[in-house]
PDB file of N, CA and C in Angstrom:
ATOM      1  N   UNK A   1      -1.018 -86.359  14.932  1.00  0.00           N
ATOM      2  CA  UNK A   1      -0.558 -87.658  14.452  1.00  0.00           C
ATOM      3  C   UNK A   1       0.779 -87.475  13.738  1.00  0.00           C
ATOM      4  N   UNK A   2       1.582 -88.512  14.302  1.00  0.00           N
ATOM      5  CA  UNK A   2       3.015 -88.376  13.364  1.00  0.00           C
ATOM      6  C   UNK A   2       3.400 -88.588  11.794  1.00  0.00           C
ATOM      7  N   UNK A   3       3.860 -88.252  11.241  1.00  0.00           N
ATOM      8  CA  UNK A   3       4.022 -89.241   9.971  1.00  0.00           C
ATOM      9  C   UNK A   3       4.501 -90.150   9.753  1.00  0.00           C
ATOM     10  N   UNK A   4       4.159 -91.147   9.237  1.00  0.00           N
ATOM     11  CA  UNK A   4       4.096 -92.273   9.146  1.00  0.00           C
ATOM     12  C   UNK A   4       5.705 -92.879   8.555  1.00  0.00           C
ATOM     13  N   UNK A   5       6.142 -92.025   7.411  1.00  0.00           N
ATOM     14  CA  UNK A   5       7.572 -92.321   7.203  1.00  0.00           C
ATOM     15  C   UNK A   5       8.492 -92.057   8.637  1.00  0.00           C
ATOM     16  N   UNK A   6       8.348 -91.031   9.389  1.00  0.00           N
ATOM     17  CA  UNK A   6       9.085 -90.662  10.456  1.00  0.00           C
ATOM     18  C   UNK A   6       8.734 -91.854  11.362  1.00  0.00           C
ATOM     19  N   UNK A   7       7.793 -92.218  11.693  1.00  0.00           N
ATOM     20  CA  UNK A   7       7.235 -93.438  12.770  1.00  0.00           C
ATOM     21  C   UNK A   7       8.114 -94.715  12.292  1.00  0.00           C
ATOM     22  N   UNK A   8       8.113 -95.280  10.637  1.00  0.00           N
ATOM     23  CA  UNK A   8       8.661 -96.332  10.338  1.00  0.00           C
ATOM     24  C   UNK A   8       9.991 -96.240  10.718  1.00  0.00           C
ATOM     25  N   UNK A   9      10.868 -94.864  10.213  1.00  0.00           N
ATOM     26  CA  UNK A   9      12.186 -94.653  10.441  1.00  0.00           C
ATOM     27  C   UNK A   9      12.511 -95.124  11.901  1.00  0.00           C
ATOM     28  N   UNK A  10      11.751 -94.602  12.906  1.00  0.00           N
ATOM     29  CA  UNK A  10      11.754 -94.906  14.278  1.00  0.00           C
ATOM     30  C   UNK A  10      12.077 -96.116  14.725  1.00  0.00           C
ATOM     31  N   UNK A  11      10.871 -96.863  14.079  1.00  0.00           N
ATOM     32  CA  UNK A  11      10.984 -98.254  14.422  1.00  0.00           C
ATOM     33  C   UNK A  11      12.508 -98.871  13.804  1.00  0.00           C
ATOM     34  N   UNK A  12      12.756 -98.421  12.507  1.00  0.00           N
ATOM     35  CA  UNK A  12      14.281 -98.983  11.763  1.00  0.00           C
ATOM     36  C   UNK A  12      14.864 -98.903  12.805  1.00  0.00           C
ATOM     37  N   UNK A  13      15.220 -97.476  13.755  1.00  0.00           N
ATOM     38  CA  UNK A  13      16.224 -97.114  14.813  1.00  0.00           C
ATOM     39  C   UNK A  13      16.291 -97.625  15.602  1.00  0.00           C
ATOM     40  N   UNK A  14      15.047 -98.170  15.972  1.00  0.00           N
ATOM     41  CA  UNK A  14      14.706 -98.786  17.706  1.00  0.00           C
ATOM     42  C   UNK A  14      15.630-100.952  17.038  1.00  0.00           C
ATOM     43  N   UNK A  15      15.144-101.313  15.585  1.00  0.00           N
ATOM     44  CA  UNK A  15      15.506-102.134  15.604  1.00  0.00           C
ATOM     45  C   UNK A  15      17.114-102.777  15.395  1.00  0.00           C
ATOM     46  N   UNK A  16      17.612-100.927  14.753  1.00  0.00           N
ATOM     47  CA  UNK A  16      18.904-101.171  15.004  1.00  0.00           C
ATOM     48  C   UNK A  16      19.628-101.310  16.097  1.00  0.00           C
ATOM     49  N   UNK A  17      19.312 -99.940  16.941  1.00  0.00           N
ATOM     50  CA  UNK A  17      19.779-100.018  18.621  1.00  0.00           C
ATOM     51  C   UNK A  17      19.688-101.151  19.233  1.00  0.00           C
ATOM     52  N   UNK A  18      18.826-101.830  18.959  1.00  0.00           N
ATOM     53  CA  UNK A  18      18.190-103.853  19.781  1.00  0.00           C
ATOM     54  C   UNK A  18      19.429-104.431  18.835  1.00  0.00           C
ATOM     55  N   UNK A  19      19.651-104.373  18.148  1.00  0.00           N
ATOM     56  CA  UNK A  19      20.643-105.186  16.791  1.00  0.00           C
ATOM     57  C   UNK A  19      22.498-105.348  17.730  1.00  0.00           C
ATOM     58  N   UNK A  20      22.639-104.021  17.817  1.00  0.00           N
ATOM     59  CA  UNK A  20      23.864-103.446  18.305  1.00  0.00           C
ATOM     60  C   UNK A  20      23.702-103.654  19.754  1.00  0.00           C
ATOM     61  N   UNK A  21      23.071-103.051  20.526  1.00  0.00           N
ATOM     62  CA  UNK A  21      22.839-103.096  21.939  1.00  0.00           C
ATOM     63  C   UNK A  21      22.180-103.909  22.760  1.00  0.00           C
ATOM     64  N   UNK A  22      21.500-104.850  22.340  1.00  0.00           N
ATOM     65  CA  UNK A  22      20.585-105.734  22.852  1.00  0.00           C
ATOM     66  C   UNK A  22      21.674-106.777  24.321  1.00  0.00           C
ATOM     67  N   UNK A  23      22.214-107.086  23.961  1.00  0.00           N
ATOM     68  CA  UNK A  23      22.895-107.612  25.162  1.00  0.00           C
ATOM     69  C   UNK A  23      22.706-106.747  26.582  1.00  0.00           C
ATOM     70  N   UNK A  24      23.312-105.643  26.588  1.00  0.00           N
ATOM     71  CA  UNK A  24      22.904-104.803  27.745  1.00  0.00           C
ATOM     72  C   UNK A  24      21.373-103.879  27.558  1.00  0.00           C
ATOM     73  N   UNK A  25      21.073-103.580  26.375  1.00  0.00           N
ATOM     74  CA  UNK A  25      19.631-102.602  26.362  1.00  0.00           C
ATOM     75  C   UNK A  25      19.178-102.592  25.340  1.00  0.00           C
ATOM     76  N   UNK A  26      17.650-102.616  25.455  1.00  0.00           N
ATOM     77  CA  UNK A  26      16.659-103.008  24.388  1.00  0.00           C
ATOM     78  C   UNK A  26      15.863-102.030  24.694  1.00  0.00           C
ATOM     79  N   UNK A  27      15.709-101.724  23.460  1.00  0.00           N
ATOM     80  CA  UNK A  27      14.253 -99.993  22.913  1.00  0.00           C
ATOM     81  C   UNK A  27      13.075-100.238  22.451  1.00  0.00           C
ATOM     82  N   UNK A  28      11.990 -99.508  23.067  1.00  0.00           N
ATOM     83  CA  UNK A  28      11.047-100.060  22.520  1.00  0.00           C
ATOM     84  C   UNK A  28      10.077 -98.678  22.327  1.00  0.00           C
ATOM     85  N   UNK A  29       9.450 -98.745  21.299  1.00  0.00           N
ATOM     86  CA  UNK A  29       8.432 -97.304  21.027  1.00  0.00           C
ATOM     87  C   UNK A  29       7.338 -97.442  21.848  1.00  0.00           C
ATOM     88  N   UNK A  30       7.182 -96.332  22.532  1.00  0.00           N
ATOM     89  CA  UNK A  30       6.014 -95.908  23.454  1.00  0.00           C
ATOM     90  C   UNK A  30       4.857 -94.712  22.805  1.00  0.00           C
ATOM     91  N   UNK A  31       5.148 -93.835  22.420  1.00  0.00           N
ATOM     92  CA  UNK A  31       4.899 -93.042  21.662  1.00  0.00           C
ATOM     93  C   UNK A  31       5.064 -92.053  20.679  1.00  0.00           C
ATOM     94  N   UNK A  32       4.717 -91.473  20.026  1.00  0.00           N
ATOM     95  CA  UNK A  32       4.987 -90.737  18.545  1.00  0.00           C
ATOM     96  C   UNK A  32       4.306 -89.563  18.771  1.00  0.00           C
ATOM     97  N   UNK A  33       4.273 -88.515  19.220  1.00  0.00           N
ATOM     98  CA  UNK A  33       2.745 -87.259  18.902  1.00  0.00           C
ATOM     99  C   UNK A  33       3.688 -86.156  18.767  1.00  0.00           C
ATOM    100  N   UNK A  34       3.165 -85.556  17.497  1.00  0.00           N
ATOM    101  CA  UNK A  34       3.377 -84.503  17.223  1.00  0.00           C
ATOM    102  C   UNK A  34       5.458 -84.620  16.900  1.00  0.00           C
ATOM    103  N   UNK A  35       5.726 -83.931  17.348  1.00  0.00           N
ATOM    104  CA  UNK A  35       7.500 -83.828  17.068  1.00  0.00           C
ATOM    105  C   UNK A  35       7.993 -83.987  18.358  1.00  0.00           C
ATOM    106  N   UNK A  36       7.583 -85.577  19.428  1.00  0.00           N
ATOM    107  CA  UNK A  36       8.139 -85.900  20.127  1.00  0.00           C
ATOM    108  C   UNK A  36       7.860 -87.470  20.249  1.00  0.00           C
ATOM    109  N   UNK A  37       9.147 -87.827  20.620  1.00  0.00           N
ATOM    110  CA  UNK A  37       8.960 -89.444  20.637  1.00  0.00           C
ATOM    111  C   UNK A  37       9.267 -89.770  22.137  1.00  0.00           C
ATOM    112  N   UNK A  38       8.416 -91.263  22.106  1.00  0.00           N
ATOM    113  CA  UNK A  38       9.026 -91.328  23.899  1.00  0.00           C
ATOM    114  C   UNK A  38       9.305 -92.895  23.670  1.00  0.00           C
ATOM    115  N   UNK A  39      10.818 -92.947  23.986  1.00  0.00           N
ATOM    116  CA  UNK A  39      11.053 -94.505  24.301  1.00  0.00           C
ATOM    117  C   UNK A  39      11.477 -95.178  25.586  1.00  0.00           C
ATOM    118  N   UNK A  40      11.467 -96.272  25.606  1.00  0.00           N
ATOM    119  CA  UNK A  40      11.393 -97.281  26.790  1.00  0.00           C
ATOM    120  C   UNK A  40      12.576 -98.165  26.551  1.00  0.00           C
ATOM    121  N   UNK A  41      13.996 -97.509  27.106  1.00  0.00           N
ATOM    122  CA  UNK A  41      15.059 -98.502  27.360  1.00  0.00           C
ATOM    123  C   UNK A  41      15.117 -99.081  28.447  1.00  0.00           C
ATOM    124  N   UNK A  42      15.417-100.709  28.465  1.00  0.00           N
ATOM    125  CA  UNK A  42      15.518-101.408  29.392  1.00  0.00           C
ATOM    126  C   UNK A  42      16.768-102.214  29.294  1.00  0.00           C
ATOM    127  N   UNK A  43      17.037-102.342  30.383  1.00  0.00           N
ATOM    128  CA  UNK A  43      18.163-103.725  30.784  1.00  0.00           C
ATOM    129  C   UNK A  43      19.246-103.195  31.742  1.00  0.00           C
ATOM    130  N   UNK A  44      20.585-103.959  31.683  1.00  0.00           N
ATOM    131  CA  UNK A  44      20.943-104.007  32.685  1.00  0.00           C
ATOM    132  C   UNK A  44      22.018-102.487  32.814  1.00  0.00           C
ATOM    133  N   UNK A  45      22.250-101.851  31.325  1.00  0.00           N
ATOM    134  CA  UNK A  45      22.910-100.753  31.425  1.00  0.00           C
ATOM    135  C   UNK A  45      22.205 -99.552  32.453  1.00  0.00           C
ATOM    136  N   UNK A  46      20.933 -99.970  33.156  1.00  0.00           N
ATOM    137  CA  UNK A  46      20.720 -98.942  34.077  1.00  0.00           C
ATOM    138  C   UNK A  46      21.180 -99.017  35.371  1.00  0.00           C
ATOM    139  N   UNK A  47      22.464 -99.817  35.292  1.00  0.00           N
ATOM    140  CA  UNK A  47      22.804-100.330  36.755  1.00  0.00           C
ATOM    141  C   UNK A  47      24.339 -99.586  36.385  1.00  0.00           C
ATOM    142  N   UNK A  48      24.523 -99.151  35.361  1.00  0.00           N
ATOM    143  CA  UNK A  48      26.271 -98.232  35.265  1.00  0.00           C
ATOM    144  C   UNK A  48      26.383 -97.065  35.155  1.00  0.00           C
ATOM    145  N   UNK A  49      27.101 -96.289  35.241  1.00  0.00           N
ATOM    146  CA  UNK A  49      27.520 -95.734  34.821  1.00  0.00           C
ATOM    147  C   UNK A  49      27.205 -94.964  33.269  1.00  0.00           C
ATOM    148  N   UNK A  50      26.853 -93.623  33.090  1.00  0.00           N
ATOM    149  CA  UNK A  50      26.657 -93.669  31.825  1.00  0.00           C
ATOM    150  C   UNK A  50      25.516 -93.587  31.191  1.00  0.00           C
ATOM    151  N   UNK A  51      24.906 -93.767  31.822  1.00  0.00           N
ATOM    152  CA  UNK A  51      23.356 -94.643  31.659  1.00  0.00           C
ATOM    153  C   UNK A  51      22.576 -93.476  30.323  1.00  0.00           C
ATOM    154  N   UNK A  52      22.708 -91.904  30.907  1.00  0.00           N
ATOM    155  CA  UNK A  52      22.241 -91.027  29.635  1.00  0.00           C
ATOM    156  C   UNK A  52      23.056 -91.365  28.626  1.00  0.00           C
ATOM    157  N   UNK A  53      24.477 -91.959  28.860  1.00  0.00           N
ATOM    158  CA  UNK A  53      24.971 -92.019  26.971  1.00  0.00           C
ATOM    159  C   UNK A  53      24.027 -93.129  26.592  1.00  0.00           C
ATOM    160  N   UNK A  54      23.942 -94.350  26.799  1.00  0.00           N
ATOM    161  CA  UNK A  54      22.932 -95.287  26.000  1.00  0.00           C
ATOM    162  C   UNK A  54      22.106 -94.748  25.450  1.00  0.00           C
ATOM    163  N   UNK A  55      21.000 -93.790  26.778  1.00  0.00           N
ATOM    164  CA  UNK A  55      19.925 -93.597  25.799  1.00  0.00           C
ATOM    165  C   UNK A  55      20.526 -92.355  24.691  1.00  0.00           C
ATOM    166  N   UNK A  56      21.332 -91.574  24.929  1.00  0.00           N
ATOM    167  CA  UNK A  56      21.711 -90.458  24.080  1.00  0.00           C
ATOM    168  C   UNK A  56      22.458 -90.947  22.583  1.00  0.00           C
ATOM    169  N   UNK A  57      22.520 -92.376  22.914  1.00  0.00           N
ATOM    170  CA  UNK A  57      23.316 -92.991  21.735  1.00  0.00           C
ATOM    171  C   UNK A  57      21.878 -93.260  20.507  1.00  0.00           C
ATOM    172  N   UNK A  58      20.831 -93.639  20.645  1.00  0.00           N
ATOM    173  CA  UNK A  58      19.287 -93.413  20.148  1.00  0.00           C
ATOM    174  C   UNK A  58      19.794 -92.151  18.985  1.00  0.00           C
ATOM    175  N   UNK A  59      19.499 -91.364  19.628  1.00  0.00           N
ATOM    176  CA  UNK A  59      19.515 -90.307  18.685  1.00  0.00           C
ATOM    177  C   UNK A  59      20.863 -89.969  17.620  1.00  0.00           C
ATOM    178  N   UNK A  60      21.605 -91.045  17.823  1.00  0.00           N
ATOM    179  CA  UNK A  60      22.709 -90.713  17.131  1.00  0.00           C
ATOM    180  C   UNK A  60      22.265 -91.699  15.747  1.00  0.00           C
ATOM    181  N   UNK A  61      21.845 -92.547  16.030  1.00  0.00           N
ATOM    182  CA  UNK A  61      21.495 -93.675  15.158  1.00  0.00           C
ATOM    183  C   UNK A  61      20.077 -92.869  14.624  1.00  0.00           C
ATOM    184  N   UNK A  62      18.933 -92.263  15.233  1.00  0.00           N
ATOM    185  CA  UNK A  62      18.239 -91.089  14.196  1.00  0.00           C
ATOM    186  C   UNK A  62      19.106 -90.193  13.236  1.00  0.00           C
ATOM    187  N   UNK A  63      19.813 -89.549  13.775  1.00  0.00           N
ATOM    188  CA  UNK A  63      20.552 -88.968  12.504  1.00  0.00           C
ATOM    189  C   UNK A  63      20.928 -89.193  11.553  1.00  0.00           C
ATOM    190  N   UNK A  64      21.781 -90.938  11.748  1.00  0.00           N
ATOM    191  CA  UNK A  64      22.097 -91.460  10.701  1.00  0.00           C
ATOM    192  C   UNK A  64      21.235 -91.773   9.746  1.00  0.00           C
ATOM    193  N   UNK A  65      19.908 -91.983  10.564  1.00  0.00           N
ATOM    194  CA  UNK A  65      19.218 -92.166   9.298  1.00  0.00           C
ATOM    195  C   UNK A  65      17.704 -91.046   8.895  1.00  0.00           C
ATOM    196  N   UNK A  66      18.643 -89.494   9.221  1.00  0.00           N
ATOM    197  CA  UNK A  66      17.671 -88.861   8.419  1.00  0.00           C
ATOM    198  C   UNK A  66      16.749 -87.993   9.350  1.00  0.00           C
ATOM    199  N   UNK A  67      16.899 -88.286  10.775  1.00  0.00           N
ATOM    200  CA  UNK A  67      16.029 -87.776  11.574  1.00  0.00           C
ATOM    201  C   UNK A  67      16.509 -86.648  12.728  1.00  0.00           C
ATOM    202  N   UNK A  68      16.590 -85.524  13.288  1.00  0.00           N
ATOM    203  CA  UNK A  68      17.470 -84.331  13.584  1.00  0.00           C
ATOM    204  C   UNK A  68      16.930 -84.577  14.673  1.00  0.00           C
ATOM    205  N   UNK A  69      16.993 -84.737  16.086  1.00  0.00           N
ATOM    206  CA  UNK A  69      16.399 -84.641  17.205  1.00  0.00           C
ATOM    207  C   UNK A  69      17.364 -84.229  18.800  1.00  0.00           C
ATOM    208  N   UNK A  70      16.840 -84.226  19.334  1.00  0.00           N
ATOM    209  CA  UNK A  70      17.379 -83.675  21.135  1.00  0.00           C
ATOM    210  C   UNK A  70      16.609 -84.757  22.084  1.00  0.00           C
ATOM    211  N   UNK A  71      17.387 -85.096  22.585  1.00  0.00           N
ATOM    212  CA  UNK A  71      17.242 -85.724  23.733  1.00  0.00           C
ATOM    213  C   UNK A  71      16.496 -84.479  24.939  1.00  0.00           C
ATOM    214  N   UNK A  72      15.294 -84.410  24.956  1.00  0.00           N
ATOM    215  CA  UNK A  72      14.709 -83.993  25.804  1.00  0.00           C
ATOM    216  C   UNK A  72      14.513 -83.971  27.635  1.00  0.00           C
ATOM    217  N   UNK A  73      13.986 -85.648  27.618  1.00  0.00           N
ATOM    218  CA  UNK A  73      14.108 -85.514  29.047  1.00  0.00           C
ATOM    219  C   UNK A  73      14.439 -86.627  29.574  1.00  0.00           C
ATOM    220  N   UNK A  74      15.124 -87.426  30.602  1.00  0.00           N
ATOM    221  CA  UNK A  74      15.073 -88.827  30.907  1.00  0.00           C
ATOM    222  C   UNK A  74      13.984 -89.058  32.003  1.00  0.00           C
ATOM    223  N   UNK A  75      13.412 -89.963  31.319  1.00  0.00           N
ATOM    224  CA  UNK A  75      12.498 -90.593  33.258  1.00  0.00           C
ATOM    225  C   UNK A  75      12.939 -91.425  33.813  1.00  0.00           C
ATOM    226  N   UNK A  76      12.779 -91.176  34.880  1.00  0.00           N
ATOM    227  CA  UNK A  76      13.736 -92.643  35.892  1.00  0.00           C
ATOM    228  C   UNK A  76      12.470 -93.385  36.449  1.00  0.00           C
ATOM    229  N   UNK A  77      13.008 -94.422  37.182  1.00  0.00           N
ATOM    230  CA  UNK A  77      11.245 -95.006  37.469  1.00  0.00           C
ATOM    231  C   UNK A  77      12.112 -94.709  38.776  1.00  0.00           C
ATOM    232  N   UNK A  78      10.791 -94.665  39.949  1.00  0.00           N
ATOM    233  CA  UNK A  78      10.940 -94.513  41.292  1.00  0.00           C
ATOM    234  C   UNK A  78      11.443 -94.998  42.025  1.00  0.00           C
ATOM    235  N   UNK A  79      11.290 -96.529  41.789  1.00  0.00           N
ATOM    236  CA  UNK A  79      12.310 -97.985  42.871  1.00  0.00           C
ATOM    237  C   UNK A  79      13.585 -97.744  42.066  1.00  0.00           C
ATOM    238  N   UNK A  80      14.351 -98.514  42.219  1.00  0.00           N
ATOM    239  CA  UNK A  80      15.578 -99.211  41.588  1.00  0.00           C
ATOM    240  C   UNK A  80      15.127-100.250  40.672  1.00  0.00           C
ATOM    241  N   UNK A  81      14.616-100.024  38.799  1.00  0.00           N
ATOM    242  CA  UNK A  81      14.468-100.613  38.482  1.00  0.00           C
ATOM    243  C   UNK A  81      15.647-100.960  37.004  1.00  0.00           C
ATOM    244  N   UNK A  82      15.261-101.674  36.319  1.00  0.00           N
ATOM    245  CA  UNK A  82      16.065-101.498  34.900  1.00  0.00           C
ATOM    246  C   UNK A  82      15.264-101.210  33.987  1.00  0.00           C
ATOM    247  N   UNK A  83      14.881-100.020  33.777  1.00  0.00           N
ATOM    248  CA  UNK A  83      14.170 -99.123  32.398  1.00  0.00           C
ATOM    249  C   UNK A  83      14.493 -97.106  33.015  1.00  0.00           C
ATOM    250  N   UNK A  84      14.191 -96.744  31.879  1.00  0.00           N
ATOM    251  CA  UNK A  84      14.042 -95.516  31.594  1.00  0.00           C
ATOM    252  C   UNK A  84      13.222 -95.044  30.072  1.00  0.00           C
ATOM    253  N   UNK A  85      12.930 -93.873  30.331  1.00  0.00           N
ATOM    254  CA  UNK A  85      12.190 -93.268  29.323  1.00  0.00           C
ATOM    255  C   UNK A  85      12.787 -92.425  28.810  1.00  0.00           C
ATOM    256  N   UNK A  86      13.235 -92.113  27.368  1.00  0.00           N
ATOM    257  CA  UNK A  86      13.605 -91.047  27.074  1.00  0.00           C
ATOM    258  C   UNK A  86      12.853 -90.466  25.788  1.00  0.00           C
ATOM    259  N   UNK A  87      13.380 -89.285  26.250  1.00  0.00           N
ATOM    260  CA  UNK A  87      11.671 -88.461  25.652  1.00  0.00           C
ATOM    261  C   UNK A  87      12.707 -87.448  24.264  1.00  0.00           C
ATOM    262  N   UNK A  88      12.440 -87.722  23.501  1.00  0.00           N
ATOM    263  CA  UNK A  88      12.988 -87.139  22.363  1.00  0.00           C
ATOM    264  C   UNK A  88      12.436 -85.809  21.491  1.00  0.00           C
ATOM    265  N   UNK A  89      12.838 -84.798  21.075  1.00  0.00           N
ATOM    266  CA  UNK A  89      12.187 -83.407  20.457  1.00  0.00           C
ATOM    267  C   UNK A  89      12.620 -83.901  19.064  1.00  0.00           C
ATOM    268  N   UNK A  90      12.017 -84.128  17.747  1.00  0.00           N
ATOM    269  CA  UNK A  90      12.403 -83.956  16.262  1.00  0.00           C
ATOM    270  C   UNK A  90      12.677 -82.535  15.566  1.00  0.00           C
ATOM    271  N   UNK A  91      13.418 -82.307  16.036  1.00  0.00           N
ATOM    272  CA  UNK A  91      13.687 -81.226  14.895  1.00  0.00           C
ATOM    273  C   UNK A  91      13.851 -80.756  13.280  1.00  0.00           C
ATOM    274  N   UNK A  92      13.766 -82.136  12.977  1.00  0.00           N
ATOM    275  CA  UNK A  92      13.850 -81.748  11.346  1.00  0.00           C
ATOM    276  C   UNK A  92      14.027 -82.994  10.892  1.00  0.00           C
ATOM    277  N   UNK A  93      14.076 -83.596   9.625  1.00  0.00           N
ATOM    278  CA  UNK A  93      13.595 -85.076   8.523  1.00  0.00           C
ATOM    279  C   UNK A  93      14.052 -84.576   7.606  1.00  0.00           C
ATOM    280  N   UNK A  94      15.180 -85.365   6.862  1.00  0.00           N
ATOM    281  CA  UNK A  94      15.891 -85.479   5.494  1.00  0.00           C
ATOM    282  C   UNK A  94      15.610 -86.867   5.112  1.00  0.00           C
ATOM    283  N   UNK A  95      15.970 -86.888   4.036  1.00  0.00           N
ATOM    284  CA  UNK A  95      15.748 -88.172   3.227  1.00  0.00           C
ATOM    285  C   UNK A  95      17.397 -88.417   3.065  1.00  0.00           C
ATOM    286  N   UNK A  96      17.603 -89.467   3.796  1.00  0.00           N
ATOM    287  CA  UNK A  96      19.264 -89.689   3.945  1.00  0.00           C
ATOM    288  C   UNK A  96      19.588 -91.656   3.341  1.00  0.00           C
ATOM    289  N   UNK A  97      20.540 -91.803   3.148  1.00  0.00           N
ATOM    290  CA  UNK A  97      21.489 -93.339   3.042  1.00  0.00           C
ATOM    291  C   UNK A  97      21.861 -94.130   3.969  1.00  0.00           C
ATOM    292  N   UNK A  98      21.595 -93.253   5.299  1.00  0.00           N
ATOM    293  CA  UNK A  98      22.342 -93.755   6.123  1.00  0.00           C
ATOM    294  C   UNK A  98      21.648 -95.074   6.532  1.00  0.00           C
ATOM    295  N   UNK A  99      20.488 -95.201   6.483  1.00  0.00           N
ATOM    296  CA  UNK A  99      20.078 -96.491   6.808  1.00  0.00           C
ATOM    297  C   UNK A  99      20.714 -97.866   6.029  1.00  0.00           C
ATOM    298  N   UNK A 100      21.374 -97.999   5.216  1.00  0.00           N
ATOM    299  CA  UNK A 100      21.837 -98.366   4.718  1.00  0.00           C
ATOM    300  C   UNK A 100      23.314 -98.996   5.143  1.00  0.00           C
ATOM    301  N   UNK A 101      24.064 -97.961   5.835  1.00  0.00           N
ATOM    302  CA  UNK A 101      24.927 -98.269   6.598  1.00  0.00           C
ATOM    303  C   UNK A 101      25.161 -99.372   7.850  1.00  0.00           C
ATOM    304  N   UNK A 102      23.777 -99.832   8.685  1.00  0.00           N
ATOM    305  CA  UNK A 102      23.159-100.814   8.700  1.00  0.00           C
ATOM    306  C   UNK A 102      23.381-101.869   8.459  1.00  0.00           C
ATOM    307  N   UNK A 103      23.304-102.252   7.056  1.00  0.00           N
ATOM    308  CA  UNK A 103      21.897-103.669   6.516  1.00  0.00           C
ATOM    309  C   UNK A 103      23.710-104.458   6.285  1.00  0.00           C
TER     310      UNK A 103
END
């Protein structure tokens, strides 16, 4: 089971990324276990170019607020759809401001 401060932080991230990015891609938490997260970006940025920076942009917005991680793995779905999964490794949790930067 994850911890629960790390899970909330998550959700902060996922609601910032929707905040900033929502026009082309929206994040959504799939799972938490252990020191890996798996999220569910959708929309139309899976039709460009680029497509790993979006989701690689996730983890930039963890850092800011406190959370050390790697972009692990991307899933693609099989048809031609608009989502992906990206599967995240935590490497380490500070107690940071950056959320703040934000609000």
């Amino acid at each position: 089971m994850a911890n629960e401060n790390i899970v909330n932080i998550i959700r902060k991230g996922i609601d910032i990324y929707n905040r900033y990015r929502g026009r082309e891609a929206h994040s959504s938490l799939i799972d938490v276990e252990q020191d890996l997260v798996k999220i569910k970006f959708e929309g139309h940025f899976c039709r460009t170019c680029g497509v790993y920076d979006w989701i690689e942009d996730f983890r930039y917005i963890l850092e800011d607020l406190g959370i050390e991680a790697d972009l692990e793995e991307v899933i693609e779905p099989r048809e031609d759809e608009d989502w992906r999964i990206g599967i995240f490794r935590i490497r380490g949790f500070r107690i940071t401001e950056g959320v703040n930067r934000y609000e």
